[in-house]
C-alpha atoms as a PDB file:
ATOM      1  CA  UNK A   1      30.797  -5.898 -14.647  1.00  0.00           C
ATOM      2  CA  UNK A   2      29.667  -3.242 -11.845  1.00  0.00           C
ATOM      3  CA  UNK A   3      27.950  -1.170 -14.651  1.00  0.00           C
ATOM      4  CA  UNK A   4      26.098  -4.428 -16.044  1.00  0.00           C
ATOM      5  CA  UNK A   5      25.293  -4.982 -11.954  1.00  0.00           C
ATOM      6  CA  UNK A   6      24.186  -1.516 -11.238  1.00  0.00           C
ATOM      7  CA  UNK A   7      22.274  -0.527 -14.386  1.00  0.00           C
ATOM      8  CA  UNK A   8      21.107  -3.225 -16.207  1.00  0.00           C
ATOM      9  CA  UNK A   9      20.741  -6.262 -14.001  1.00  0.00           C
ATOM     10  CA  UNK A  10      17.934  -4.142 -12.528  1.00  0.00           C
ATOM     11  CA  UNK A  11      15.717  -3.516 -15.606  1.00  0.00           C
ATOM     12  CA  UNK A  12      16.351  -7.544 -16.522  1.00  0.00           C
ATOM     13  CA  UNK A  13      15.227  -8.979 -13.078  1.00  0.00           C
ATOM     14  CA  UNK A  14      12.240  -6.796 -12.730  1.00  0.00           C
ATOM     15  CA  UNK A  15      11.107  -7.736 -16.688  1.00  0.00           C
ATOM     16  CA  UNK A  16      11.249 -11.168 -15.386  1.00  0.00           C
ATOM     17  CA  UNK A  17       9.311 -10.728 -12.187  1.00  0.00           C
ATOM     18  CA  UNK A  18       6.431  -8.883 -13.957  1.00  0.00           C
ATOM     19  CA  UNK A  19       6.720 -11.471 -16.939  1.00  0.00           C
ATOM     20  CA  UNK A  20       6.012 -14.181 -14.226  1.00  0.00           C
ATOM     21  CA  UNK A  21       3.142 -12.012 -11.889  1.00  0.00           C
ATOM     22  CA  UNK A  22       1.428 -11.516 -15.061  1.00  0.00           C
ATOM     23  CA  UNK A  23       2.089 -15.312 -16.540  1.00  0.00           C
ATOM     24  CA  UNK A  24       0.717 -16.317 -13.294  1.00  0.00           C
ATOM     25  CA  UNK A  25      -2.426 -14.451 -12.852  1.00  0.00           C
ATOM     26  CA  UNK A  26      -3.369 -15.450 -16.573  1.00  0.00           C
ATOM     27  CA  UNK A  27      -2.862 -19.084 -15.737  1.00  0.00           C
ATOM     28  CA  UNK A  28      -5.014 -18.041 -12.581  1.00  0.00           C
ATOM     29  CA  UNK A  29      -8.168 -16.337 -14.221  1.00  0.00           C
ATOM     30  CA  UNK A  30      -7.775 -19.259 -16.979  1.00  0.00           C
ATOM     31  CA  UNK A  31     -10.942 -21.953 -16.503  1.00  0.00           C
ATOM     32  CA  UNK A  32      -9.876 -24.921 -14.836  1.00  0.00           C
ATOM     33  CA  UNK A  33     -12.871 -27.113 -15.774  1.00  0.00           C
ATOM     34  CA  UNK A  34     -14.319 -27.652 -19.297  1.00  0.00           C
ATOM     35  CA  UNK A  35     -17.552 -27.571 -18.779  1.00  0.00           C
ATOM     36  CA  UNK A  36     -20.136 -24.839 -17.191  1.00  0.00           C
ATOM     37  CA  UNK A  37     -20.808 -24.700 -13.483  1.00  0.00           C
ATOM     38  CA  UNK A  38     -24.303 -23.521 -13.139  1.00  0.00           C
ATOM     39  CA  UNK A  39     -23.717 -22.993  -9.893  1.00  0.00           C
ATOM     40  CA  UNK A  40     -21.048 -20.793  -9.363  1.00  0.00           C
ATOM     41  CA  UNK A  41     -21.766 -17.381  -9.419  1.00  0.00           C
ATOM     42  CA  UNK A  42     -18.009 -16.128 -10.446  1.00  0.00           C
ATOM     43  CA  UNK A  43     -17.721 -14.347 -13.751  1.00  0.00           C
ATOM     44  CA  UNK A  44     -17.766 -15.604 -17.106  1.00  0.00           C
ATOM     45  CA  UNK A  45     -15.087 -13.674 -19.537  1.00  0.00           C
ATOM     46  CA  UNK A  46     -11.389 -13.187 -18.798  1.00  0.00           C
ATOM     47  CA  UNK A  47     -12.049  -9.575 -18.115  1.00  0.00           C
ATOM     48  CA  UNK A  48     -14.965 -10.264 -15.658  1.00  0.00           C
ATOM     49  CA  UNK A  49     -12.326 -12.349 -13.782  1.00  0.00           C
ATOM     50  CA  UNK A  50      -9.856  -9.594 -14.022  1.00  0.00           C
ATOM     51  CA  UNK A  51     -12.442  -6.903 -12.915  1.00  0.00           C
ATOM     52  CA  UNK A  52     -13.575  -9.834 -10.067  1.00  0.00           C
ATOM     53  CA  UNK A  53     -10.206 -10.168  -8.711  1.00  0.00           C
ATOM     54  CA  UNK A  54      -8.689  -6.996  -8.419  1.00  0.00           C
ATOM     55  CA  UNK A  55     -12.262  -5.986  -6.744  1.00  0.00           C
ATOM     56  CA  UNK A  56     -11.120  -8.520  -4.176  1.00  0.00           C
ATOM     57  CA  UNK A  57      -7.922  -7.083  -3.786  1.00  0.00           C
ATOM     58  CA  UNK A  58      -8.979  -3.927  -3.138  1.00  0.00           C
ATOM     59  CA  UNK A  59     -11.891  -4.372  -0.574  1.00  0.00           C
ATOM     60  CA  UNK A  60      -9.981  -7.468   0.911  1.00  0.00           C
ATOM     61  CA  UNK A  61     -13.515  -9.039   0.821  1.00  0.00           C
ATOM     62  CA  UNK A  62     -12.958 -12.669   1.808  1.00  0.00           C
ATOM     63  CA  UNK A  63     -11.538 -10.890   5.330  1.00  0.00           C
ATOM     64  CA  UNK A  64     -14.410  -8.710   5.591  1.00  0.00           C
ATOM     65  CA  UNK A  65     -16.895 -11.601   4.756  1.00  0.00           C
ATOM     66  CA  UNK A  66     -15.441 -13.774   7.509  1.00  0.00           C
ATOM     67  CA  UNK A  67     -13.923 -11.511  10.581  1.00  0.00           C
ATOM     68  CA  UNK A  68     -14.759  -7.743  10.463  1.00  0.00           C
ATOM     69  CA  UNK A  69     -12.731  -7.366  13.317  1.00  0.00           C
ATOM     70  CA  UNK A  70      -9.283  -8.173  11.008  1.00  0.00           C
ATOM     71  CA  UNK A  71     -10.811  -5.996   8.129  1.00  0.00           C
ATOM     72  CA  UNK A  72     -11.469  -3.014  10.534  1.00  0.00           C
ATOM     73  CA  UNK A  73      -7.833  -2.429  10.881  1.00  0.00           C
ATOM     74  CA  UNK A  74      -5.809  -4.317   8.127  1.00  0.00           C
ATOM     75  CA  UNK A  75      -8.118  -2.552   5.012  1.00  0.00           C
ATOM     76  CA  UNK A  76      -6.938   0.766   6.629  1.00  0.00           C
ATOM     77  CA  UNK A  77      -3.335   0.037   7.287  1.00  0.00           C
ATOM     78  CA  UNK A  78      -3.072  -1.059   3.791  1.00  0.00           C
ATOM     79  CA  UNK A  79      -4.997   1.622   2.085  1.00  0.00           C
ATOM     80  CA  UNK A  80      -3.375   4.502   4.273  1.00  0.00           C
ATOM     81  CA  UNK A  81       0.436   2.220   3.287  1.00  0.00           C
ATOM     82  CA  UNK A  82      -0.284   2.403  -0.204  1.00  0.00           C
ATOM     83  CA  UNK A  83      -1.033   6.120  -0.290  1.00  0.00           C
ATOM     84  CA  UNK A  84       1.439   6.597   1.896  1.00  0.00           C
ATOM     85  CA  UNK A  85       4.127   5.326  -0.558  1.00  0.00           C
ATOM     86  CA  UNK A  86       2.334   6.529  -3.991  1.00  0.00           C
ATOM     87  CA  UNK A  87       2.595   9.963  -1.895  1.00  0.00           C
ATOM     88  CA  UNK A  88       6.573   9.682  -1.179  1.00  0.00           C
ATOM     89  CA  UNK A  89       7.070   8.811  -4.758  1.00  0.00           C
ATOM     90  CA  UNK A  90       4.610  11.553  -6.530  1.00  0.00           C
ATOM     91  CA  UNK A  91       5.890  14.188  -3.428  1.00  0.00           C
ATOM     92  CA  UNK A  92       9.570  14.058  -3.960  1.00  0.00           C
ATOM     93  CA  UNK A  93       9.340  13.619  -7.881  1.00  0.00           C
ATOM     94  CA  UNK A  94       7.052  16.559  -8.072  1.00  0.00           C
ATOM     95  CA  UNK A  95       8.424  18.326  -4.791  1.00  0.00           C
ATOM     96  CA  UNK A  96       5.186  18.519  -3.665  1.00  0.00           C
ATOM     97  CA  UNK A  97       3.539  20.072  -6.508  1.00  0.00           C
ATOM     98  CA  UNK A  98       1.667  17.205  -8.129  1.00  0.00           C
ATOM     99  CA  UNK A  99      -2.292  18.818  -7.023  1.00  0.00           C
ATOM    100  CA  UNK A 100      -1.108  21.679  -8.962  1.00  0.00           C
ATOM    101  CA  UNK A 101       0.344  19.575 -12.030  1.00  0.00           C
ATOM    102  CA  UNK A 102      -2.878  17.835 -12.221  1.00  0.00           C
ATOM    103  CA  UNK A 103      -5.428  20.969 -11.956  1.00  0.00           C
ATOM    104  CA  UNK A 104      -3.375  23.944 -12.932  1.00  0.00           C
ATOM    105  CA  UNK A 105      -5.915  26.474 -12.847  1.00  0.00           C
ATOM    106  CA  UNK A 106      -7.488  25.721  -9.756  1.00  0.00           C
ATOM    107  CA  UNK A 107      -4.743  24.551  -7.467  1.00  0.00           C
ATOM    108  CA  UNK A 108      -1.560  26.950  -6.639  1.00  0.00           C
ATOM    109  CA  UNK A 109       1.763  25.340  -5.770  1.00  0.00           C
ATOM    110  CA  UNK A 110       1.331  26.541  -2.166  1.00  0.00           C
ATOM    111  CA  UNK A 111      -2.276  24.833  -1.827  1.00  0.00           C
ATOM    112  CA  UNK A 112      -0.723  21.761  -3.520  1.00  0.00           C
ATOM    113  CA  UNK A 113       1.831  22.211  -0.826  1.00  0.00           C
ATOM    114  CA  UNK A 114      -0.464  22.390   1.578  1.00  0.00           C
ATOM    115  CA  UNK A 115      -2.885  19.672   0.374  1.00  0.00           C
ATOM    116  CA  UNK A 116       0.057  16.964   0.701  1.00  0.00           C
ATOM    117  CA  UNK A 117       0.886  17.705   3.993  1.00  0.00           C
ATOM    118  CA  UNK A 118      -2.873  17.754   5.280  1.00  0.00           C
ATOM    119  CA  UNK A 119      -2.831  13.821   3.138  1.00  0.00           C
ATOM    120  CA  UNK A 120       0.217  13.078   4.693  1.00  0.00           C
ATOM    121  CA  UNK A 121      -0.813  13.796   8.072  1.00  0.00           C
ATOM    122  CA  UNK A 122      -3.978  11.951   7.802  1.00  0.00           C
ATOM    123  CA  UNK A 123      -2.496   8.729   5.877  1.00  0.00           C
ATOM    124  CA  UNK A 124       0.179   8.568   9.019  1.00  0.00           C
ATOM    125  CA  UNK A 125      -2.140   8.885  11.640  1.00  0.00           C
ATOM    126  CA  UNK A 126      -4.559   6.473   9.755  1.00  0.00           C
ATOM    127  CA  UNK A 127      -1.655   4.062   9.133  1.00  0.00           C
ATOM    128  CA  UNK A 128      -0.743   3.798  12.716  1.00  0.00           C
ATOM    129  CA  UNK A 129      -3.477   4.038  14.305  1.00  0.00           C
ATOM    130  CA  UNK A 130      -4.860   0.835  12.279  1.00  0.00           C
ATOM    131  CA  UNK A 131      -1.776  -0.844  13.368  1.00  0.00           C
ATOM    132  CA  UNK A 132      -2.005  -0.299  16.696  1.00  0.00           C
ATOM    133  CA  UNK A 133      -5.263  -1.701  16.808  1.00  0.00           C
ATOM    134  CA  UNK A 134      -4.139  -4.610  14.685  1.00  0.00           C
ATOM    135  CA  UNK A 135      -1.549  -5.278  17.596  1.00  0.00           C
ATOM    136  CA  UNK A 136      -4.451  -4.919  20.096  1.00  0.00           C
ATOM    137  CA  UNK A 137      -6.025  -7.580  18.438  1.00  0.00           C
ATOM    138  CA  UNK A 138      -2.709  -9.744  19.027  1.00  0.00           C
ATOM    139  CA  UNK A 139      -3.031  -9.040  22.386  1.00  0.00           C
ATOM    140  CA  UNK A 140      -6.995  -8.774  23.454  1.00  0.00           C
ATOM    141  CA  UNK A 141      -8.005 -11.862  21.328  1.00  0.00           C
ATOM    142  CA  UNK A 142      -7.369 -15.219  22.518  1.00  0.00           C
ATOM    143  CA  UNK A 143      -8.090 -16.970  19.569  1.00  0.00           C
ATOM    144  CA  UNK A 144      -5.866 -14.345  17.504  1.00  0.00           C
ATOM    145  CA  UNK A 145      -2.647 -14.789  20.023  1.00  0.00           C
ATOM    146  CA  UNK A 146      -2.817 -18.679  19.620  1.00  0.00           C
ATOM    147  CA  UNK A 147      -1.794 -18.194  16.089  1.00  0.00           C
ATOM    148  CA  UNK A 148       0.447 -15.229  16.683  1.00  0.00           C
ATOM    149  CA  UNK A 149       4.830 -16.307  16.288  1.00  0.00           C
ATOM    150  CA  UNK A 150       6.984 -13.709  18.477  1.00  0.00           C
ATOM    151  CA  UNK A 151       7.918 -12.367  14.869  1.00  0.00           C
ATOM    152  CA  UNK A 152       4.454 -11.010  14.120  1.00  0.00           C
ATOM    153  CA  UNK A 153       4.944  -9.063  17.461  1.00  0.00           C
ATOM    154  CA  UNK A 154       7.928  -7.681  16.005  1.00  0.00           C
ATOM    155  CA  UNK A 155       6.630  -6.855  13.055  1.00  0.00           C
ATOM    156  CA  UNK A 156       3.540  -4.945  14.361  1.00  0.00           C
ATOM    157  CA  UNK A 157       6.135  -3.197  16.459  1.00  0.00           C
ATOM    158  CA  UNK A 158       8.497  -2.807  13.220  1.00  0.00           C
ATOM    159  CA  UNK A 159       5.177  -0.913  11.231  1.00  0.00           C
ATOM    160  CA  UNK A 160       4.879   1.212  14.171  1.00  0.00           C
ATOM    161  CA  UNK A 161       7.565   2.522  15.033  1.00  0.00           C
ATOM    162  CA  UNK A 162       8.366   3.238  11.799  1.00  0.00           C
ATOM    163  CA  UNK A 163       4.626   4.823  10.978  1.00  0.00           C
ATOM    164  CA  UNK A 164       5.526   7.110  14.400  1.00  0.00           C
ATOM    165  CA  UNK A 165       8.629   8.305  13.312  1.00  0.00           C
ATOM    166  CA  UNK A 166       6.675   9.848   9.922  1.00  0.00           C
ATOM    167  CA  UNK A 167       3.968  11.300  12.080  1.00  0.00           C
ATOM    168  CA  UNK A 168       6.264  12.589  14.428  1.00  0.00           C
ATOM    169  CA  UNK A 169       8.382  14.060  11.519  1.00  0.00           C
ATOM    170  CA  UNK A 170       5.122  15.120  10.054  1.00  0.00           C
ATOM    171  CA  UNK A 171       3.796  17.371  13.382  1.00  0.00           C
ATOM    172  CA  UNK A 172       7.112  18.497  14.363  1.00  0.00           C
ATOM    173  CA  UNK A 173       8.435  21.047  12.116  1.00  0.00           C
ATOM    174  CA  UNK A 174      11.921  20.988  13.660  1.00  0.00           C
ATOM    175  CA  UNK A 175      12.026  17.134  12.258  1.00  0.00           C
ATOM    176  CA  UNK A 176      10.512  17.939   9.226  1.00  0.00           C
ATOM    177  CA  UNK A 177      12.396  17.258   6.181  1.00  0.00           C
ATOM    178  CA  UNK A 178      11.122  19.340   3.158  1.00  0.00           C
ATOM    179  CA  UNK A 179      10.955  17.857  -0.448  1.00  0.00           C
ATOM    180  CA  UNK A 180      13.820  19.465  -1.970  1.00  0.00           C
ATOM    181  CA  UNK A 181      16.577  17.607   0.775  1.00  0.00           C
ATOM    182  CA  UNK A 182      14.533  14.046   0.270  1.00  0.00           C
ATOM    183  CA  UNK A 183      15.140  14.456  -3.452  1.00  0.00           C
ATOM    184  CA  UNK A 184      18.906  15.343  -3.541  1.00  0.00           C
ATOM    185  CA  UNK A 185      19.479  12.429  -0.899  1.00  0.00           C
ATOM    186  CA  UNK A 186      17.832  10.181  -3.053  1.00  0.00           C
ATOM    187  CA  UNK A 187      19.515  11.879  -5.786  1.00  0.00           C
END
């Protein structure tokens, strides 16, 4: 029962989570209507939809169409989060060499060394300071603390201190943790 729990439970529940993301987002980009709207200016094909969506996604355009303010800070947080995790993952599976593993020739294992800690450094220091100007916001904006719960307070607070901790582990050297201990705790 614990090795069904531990090791295949897992693989089961996440088939059925991307099953459902993906059954959803067909049923999403599916048309509604059947006939044409000459008016709307949205794609035509499934894969313009696609294409159309995920553009969305990634330039978080409805925020940036209707408060620049928001998108100043939350399209950095989330870009500097999401390289900030695909760099964990590549970093400790890779231990740091993953520049070199992609250009060989051109890139030593020092450099690619090097380059991850110069993208680290910059992703943390992006990453919080977009979130402390996203708690700014909270707190300079009338209109934005109206709407704000004591829990998005904490949260901001949460991201923070958590994004200081890396950069503080990033600039100190005497925190640092190097790739090779991350991977046999993890291991």
């Amino acid at each position: 029962m614990v090795y069904f729990i531990g090791n295949i439970m897992p693989y089961i529940t996440v088939s059925i989570f991307l099953g459902g993301l993906t059954w959803h987002l067909w049923r999403w980009t599916a048309p509604r209507i059947p006939h044409f709207v000459a008016l709307s200016p949205f794609p035509k094909s499934w894969a313009g939809s696609v294409g159309f969506i995920v553009w969305q996604i990634l330039t978080f355009w409805n925020i940036l169409k209707f408060d620049r303010r928001l998108w100043i800070g939350a399209w950095p947080m989330h870009v500097a989060i999401g390289a900030i995790i695909g760099g964990h993952v590549l970093g400790i599976y890779t231990l740091g060499t993953q520049f070199h593993m992609i250009f060989p020739y051109a890139i030593s294992e020092a450099l690619s060394e090097s380059l991850s800690d110069i993208l680290g450094k910059t992703m943390g220091v992006v990453f919080v300071a977009a979130a402390a100007y996203l708690l700014y916001r909270r707190f300079a904006y009338d209109r934005v603390a109206a709407v704000s719960a004591p829990s998005d307070y904490l949260h901001m607070f949460l991201l923070l201190a958590i994004g200081g901790i890396g950069v503080y582990m990033r600039f100190v050297p005497t925190a640092s943790l190097h790739y090779h201990e991350a991977r046999e705790f993890l291991a």
